[in-house]
Structures are given as structure tokens and as C-alpha cells.
Protein backbone atom coordinates (compact mmCIF):
# COMPACT_ATOMS: atom_id res chain seq x y z
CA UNK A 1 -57.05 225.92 75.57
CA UNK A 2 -58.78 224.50 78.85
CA UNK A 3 -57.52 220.95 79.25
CA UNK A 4 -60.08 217.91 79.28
CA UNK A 5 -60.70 216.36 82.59
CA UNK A 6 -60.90 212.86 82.47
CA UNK A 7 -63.59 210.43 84.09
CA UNK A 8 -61.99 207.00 85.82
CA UNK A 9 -64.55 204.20 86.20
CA UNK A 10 -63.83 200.77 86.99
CA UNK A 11 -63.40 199.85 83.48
CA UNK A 12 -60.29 202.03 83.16
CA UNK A 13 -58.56 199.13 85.16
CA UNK A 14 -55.34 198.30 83.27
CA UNK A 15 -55.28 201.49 80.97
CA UNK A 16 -52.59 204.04 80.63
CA UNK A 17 -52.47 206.86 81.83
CA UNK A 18 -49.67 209.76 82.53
CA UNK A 19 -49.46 211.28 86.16
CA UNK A 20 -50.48 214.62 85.22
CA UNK A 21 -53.67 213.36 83.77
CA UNK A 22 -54.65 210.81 86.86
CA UNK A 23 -53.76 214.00 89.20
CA UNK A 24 -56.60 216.28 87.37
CA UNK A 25 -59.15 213.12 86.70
CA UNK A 26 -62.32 212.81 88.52
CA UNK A 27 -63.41 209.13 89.80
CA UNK A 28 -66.39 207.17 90.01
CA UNK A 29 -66.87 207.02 93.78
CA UNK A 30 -67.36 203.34 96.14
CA UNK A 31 -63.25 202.53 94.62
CA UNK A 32 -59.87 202.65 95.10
CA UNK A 33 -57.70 204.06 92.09
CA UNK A 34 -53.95 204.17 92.20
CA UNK A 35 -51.86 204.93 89.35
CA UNK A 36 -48.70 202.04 89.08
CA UNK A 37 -45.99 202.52 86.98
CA UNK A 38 -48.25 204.32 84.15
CA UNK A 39 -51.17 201.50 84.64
CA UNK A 40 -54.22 202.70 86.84
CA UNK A 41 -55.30 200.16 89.47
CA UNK A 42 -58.62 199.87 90.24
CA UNK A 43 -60.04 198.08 93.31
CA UNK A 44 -62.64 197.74 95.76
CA UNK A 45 -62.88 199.33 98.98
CA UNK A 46 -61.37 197.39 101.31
CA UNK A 47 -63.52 195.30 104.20
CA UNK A 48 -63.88 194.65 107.41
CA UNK A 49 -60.80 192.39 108.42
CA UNK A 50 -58.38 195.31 106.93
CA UNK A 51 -60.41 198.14 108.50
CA UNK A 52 -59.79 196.40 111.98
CA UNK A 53 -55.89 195.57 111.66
CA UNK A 54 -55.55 199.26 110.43
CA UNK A 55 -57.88 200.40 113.80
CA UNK A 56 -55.41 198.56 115.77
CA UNK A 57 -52.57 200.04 114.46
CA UNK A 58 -53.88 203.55 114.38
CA UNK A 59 -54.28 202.84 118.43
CA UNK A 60 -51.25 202.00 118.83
CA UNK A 61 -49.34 204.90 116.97
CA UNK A 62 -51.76 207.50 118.65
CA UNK A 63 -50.36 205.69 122.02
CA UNK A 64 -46.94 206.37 121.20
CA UNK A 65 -48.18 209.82 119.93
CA UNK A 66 -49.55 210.83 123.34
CA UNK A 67 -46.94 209.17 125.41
CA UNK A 68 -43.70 210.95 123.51
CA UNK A 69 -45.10 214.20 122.52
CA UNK A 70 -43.61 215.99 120.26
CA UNK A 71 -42.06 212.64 117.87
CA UNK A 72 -44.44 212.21 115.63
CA UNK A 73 -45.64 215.49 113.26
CA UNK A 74 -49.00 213.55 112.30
CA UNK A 75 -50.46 210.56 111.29
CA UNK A 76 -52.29 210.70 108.28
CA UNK A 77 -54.98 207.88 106.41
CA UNK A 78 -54.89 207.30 102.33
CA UNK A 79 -57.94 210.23 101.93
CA UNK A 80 -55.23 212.56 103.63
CA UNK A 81 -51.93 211.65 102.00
CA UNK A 82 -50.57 210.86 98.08
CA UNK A 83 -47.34 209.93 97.46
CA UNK A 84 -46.86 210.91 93.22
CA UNK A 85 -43.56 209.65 91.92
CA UNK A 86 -42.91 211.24 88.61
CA UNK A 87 -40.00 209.02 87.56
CA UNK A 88 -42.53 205.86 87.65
CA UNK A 89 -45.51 207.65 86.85
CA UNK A 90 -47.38 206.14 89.35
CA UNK A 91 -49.25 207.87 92.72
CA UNK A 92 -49.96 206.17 95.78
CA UNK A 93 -52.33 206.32 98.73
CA UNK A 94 -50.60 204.23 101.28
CA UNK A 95 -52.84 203.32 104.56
CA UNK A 96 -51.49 205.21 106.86
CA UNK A 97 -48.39 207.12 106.50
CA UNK A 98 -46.63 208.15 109.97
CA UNK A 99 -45.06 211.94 109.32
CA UNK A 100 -42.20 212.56 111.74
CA UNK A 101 -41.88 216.13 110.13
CA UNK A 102 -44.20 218.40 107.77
CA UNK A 103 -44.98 216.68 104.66
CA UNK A 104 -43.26 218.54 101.74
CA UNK A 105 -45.74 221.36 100.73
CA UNK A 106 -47.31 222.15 104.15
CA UNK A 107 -47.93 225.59 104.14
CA UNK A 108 -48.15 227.78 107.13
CA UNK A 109 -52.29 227.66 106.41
CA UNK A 110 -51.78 223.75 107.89
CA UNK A 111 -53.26 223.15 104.04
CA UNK A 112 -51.69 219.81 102.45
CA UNK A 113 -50.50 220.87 98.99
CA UNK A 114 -48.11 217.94 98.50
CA UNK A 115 -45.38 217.83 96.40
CA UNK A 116 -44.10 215.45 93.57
CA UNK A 117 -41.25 213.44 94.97
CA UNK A 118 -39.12 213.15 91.92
């Protein structure tokens, strides 16, 4: 039997929710969802202030980047990396997340297909 896909809006803030489920649902774009210890977190996009303190710090990493080659694998934004933890049921989209090696799951294809950290 083909399994339901469910739709996340704003209003789902605060509702349950297993991590299987919030990996297959589709969202209501212009927001932020995040699943927390079984609770999905709903919340704006964030402004301008944040957008600029995370500019500065992407500068500064790709510095680092270009002046020690070879240190850092990648450097990857929330649209590019999920961190699922199974024991808390919760996934997370951090800012930025600094790789130092390939994330779990890279396949030779350079294709993300991350894996559960359990």
C-alpha cells in the first residue's frame, strides 16, 4: 500500500510527528520546519541581521578554505545539509555546517544522500 505523504503548514507548529514521516512530508514554502525531539518547529525565515552575521562567517571559513587547501572537505548551508537523529526523533538544518571529511552517504556521484546518525 503506497504510504500517505503528509502536508506541513504553519499550523502544524507544536504537533507530533515521527522522523520517518517529517523525512517524506512536503512543506508549505516562505518557512523553516525542523523536527525537535518528536515536536515540529515551525518558524519564519530568518532576516536580515542573521543573513549578514552568517555572510561574515561564510567569508571567513572560505578564507581559511583557500589559504589551507585541502582542510576543509566543504562547507555546506541548511538547504544543503540535515542532520536526522533517530534516537530523539528530531532532524536538523543547522546554518552552516563545516565538513572536514565526506558527509556520511556521499557517493562517488558527489550526490548528498545523508545518513541517519543513530
Amino acid at each position: 500500500m503506497p504510504k500517505t505523504i503528509v502536508h506541513l503548514s504553519p499550523k502544524d507548529d507544536g504537533r507530533q510527528m515521527s522522523l520517518d514521516d517529517f523525512d517524506e512530508a512536503e512543506v508549505q514554502e516562505g518557512y523553516h520546519y525542523e523536527l525537535s525531539r518528536g515536536i515540529i518547529t515551525v518558524s519564519d525565515v530568518p532576516g536580515l541581521k542573521h543573513f549578514a552575521m552568517l555572510n561574515e562567517v561564510r567569508r571567513q571559513l572560505s578564507k581559511y578554505d583557500l589559504d589551507h587547501a585541502g582542510k576543509i572537505f566543504g562547507i555546506a548551508g541548511g538547504a544543503e545539509c540535515k542532520v536526522p537523529l533517530e534516537e530523539f526523533q528530531s532532524e536538523r538544518h543547522p546554518d552552516l555546517a563545516v565538513y572536514m571529511t565526506p558527509p556520511l552517504g556521499m557517493g562517488t556521484s558527489g550526490a548528498c544522500g545523508f545518513q541517519r546518525l543513530s
